[in-house]
PDB file of N, CA and C in Angstrom:
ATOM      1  N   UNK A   1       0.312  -2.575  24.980  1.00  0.00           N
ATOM      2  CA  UNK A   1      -0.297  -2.703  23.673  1.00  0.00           C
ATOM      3  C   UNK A   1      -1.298  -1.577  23.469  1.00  0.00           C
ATOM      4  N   UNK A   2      -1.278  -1.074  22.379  1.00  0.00           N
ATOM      5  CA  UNK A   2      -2.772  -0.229  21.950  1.00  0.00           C
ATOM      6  C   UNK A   2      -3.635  -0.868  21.132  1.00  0.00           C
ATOM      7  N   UNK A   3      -4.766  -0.568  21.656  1.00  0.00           N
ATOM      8  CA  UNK A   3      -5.696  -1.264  21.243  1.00  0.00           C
ATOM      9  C   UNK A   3      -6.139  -0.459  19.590  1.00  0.00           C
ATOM     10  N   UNK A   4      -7.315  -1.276  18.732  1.00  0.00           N
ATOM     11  CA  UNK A   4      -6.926  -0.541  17.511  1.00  0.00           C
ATOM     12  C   UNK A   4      -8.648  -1.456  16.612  1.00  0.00           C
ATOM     13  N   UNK A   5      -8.814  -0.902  15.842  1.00  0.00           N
ATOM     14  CA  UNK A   5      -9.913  -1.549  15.494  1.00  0.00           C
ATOM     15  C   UNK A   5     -10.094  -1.473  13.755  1.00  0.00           C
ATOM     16  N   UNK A   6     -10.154  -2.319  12.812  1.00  0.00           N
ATOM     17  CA  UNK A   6      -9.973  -2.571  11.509  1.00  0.00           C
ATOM     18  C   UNK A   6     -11.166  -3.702  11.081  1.00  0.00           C
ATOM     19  N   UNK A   7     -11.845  -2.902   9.824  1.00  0.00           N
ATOM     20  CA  UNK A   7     -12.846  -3.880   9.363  1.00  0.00           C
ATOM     21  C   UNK A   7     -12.145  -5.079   7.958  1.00  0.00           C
ATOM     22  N   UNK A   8     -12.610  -5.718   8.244  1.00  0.00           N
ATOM     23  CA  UNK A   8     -12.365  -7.214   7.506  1.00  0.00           C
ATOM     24  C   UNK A   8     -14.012  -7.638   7.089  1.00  0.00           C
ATOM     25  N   UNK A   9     -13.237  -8.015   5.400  1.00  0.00           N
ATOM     26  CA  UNK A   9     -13.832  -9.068   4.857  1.00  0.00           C
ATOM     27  C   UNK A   9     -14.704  -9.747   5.391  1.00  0.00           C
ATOM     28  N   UNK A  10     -15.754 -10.529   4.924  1.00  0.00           N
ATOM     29  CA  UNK A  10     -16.648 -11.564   5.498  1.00  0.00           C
ATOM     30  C   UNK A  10     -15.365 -12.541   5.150  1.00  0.00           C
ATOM     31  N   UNK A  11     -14.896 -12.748   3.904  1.00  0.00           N
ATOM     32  CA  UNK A  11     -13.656 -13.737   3.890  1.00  0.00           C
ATOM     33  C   UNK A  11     -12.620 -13.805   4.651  1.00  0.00           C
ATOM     34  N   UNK A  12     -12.081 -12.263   5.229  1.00  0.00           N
ATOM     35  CA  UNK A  12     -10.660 -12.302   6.086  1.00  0.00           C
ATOM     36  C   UNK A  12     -11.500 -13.172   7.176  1.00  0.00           C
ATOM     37  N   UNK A  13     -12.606 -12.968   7.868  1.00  0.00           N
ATOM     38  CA  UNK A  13     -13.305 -13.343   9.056  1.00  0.00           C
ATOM     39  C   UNK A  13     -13.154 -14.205   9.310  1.00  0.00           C
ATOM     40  N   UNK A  14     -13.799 -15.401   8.141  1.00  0.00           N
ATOM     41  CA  UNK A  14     -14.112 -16.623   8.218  1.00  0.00           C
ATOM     42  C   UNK A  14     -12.425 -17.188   8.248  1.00  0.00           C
ATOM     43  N   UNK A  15     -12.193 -16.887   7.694  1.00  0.00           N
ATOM     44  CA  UNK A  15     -10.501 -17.807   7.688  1.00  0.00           C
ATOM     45  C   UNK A  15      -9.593 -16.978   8.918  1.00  0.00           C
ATOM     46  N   UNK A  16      -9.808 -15.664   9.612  1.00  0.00           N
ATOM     47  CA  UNK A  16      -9.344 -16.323  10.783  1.00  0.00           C
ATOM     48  C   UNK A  16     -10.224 -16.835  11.920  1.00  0.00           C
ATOM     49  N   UNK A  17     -11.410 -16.641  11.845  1.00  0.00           N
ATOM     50  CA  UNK A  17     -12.030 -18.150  12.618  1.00  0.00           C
ATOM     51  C   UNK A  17     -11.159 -19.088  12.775  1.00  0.00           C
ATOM     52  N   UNK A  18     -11.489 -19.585  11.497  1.00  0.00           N
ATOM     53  CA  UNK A  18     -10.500 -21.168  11.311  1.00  0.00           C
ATOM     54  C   UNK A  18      -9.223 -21.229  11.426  1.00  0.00           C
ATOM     55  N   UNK A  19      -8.588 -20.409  11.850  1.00  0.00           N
ATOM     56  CA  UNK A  19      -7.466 -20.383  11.624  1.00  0.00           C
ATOM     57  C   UNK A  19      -7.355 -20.552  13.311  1.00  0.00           C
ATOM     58  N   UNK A  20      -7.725 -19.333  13.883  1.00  0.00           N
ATOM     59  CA  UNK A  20      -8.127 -19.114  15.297  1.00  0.00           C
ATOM     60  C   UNK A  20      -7.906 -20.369  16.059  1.00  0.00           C
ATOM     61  N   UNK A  21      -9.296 -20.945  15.146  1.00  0.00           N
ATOM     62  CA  UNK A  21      -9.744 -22.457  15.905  1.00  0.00           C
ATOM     63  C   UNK A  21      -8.679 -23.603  15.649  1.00  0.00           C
ATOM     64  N   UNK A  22      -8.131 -23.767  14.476  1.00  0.00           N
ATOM     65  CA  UNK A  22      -7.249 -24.544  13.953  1.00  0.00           C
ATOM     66  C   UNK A  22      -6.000 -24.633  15.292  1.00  0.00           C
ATOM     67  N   UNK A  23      -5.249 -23.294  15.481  1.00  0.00           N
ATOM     68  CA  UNK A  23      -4.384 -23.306  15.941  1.00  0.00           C
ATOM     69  C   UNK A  23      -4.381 -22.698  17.613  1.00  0.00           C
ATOM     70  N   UNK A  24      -5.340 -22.601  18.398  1.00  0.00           N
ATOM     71  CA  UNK A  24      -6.318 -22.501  19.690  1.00  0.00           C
ATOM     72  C   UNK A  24      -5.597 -21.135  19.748  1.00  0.00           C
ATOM     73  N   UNK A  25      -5.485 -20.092  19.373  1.00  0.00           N
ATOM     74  CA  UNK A  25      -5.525 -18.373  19.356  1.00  0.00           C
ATOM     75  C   UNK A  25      -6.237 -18.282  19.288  1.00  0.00           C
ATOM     76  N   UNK A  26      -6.666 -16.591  19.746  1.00  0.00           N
ATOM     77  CA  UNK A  26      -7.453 -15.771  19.352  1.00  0.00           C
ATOM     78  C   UNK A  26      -6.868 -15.039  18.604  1.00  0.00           C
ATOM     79  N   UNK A  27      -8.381 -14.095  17.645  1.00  0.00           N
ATOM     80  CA  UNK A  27      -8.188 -13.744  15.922  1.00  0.00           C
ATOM     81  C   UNK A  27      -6.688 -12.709  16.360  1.00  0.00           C
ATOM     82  N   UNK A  28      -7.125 -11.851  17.710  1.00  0.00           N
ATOM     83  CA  UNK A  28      -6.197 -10.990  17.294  1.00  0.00           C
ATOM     84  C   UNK A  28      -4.284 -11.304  17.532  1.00  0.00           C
ATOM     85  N   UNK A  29      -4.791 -12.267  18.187  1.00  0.00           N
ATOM     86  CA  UNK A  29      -3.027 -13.298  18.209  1.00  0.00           C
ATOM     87  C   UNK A  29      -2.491 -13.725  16.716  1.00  0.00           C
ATOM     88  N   UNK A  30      -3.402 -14.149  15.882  1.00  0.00           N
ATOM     89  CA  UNK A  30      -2.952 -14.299  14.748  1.00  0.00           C
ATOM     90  C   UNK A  30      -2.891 -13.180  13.707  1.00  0.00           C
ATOM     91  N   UNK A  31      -3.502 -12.175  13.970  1.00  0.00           N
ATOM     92  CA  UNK A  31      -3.389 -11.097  13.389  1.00  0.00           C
ATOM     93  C   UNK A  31      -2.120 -10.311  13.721  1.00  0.00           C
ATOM     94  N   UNK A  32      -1.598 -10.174  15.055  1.00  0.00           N
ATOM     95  CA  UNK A  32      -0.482  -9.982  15.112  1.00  0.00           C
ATOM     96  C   UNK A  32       0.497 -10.696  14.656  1.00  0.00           C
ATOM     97  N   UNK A  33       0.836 -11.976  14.878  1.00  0.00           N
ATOM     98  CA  UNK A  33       1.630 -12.906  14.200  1.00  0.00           C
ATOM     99  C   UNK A  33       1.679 -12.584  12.700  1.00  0.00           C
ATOM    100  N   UNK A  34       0.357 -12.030  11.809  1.00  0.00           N
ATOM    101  CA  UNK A  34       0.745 -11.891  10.467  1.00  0.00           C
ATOM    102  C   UNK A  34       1.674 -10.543  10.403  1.00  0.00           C
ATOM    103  N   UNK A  35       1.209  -9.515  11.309  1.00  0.00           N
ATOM    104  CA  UNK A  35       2.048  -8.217  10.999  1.00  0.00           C
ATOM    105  C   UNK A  35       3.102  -8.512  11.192  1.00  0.00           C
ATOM    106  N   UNK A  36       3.657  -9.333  12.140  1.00  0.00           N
ATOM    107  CA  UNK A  36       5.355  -9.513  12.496  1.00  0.00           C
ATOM    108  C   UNK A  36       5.703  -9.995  11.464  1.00  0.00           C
ATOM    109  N   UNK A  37       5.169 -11.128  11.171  1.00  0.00           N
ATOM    110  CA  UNK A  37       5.698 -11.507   9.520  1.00  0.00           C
ATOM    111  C   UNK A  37       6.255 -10.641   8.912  1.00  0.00           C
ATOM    112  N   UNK A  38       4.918  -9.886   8.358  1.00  0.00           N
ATOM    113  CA  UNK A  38       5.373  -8.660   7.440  1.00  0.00           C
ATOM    114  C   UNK A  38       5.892  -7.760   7.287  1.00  0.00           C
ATOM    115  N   UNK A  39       6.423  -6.762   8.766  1.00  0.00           N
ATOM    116  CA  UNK A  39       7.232  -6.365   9.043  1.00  0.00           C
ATOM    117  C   UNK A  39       8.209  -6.761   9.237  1.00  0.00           C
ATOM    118  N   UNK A  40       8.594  -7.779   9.912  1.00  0.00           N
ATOM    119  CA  UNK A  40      10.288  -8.634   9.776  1.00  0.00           C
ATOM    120  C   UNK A  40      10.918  -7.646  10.925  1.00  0.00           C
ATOM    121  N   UNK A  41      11.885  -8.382  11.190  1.00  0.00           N
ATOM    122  CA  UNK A  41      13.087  -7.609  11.660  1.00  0.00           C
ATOM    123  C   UNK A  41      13.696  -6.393  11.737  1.00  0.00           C
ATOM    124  N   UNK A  42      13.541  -6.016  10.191  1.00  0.00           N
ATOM    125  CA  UNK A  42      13.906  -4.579   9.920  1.00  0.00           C
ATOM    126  C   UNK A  42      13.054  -3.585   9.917  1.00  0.00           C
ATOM    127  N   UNK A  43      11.821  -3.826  10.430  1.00  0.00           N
ATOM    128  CA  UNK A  43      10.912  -2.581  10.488  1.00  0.00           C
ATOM    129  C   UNK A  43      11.318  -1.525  11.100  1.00  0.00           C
ATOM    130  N   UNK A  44      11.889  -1.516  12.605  1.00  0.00           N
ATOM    131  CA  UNK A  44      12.223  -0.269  13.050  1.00  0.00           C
ATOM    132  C   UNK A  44      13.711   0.428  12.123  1.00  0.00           C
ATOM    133  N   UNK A  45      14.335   0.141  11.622  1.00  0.00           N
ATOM    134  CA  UNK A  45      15.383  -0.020  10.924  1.00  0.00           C
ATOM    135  C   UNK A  45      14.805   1.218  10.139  1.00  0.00           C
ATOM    136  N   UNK A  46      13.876   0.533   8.919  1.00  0.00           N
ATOM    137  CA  UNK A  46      13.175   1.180   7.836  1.00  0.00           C
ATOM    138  C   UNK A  46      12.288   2.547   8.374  1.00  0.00           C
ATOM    139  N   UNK A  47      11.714   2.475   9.946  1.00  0.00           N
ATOM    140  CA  UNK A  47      10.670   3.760  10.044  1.00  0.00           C
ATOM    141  C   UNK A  47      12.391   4.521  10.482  1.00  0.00           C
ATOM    142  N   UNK A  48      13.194   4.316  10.900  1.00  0.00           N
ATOM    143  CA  UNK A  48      14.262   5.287  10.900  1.00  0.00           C
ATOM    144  C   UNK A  48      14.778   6.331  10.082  1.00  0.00           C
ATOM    145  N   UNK A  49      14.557   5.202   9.234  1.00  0.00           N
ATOM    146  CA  UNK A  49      15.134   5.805   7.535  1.00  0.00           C
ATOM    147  C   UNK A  49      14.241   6.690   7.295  1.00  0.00           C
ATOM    148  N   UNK A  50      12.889   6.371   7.217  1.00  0.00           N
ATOM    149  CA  UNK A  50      12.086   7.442   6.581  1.00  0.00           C
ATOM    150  C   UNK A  50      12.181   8.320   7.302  1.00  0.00           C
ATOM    151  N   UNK A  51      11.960   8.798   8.985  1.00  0.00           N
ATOM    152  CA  UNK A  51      11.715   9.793   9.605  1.00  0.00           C
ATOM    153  C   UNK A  51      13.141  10.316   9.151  1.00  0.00           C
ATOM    154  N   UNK A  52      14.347   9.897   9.127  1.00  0.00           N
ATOM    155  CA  UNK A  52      15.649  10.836   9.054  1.00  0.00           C
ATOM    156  C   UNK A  52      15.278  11.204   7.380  1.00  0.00           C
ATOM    157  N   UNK A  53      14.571  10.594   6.602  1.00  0.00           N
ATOM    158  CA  UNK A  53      14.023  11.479   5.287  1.00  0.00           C
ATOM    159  C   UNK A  53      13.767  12.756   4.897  1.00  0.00           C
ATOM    160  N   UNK A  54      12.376  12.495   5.988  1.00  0.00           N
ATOM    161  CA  UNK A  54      11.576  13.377   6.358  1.00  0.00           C
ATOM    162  C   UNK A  54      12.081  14.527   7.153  1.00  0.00           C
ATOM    163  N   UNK A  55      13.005  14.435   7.495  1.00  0.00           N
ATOM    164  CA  UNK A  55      13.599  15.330   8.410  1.00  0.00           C
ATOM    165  C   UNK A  55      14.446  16.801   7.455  1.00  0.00           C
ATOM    166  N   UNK A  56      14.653  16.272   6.186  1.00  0.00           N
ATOM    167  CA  UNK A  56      15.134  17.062   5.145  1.00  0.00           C
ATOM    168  C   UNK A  56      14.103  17.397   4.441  1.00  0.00           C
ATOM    169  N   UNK A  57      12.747  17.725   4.361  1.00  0.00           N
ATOM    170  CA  UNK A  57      11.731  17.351   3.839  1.00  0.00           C
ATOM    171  C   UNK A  57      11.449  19.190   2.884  1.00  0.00           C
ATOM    172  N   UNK A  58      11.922  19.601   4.028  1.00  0.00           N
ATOM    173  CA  UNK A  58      11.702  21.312   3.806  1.00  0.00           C
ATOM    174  C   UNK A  58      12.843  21.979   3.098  1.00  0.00           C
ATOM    175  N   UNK A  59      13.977  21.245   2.941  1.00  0.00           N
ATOM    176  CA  UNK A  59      15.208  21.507   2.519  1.00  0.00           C
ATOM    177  C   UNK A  59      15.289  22.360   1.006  1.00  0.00           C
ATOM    178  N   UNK A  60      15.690  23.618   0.969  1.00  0.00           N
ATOM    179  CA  UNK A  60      15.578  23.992  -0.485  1.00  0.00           C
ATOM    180  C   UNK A  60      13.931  24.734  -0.849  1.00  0.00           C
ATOM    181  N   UNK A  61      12.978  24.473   0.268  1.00  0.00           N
ATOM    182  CA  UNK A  61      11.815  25.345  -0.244  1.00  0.00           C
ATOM    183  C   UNK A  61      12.117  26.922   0.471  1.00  0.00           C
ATOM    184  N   UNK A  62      11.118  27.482  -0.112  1.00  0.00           N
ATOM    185  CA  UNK A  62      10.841  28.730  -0.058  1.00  0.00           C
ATOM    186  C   UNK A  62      10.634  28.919   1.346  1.00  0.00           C
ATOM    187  N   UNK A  63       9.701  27.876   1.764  1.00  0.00           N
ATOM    188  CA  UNK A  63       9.085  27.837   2.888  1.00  0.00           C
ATOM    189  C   UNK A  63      10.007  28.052   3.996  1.00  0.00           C
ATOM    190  N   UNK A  64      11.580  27.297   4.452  1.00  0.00           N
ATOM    191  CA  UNK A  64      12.555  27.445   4.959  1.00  0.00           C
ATOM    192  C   UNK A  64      12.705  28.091   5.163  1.00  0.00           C
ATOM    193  N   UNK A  65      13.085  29.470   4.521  1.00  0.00           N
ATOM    194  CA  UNK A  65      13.510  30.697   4.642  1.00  0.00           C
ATOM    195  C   UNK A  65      12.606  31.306   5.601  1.00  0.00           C
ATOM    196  N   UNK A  66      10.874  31.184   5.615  1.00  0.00           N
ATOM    197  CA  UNK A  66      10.166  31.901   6.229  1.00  0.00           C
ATOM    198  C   UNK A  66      10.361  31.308   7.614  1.00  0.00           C
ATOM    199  N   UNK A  67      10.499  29.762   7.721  1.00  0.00           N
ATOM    200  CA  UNK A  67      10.861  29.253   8.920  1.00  0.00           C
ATOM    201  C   UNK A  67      11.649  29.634   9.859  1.00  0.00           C
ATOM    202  N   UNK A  68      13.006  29.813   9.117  1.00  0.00           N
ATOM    203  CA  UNK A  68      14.165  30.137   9.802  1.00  0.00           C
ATOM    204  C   UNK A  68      13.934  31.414  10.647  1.00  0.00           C
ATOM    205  N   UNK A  69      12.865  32.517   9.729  1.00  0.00           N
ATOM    206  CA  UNK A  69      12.752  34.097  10.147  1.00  0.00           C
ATOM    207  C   UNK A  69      12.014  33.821  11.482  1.00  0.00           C
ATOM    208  N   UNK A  70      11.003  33.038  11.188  1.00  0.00           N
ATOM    209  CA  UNK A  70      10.039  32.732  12.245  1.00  0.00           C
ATOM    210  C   UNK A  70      10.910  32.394  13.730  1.00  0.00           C
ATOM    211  N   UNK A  71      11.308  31.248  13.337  1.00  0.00           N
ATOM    212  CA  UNK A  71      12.260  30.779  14.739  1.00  0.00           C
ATOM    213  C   UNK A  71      13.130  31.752  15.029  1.00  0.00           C
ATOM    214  N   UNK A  72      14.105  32.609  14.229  1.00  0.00           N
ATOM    215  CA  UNK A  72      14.738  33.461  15.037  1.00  0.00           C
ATOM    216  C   UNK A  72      14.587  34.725  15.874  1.00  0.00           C
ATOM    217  N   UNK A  73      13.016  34.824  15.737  1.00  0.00           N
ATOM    218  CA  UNK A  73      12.353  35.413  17.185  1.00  0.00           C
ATOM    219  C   UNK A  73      12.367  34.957  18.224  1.00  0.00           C
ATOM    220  N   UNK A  74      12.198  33.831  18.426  1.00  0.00           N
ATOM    221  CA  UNK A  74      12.082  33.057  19.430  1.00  0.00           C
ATOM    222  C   UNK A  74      13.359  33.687  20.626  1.00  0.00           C
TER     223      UNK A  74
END
């Protein structure tokens, strides 16, 4: 796991307290449990998609051309 640090609400706080306490976790057990939620299943799916996006990102600029010159020194 990496560790990671995010400020919250006096409201997010208090409700996972209770929530915490409600269901004997700690905050950051339920804080994970909400991201899985929200990510679902298909998250790695979806960061795929974008990075193979992104991967065409330069496609058609100007910039390319200078790229290509660049690397073929190498």
């Amino acid at each position: 796991m990496i560790r990671t640090q995010i400020y919250l609400t006096s409201r997010e706080n208090k409700v996972l307290n209770l929530l915490a306490g409600l269901e004997k976790r700690t905050k950051s057990e339920i804080i994970r449990g909400i991201i899985d939620e929200k990510l679902g299943p298909g998250a790695p799916r979806v960061a795929a998609a974008a990075a193979r996006k992104a991967l065409g990102a330069w496609g058609g600029c100007a910039g390319q051309q200078t790229l290509r010159r660049l690397r073929s020194r190498w």
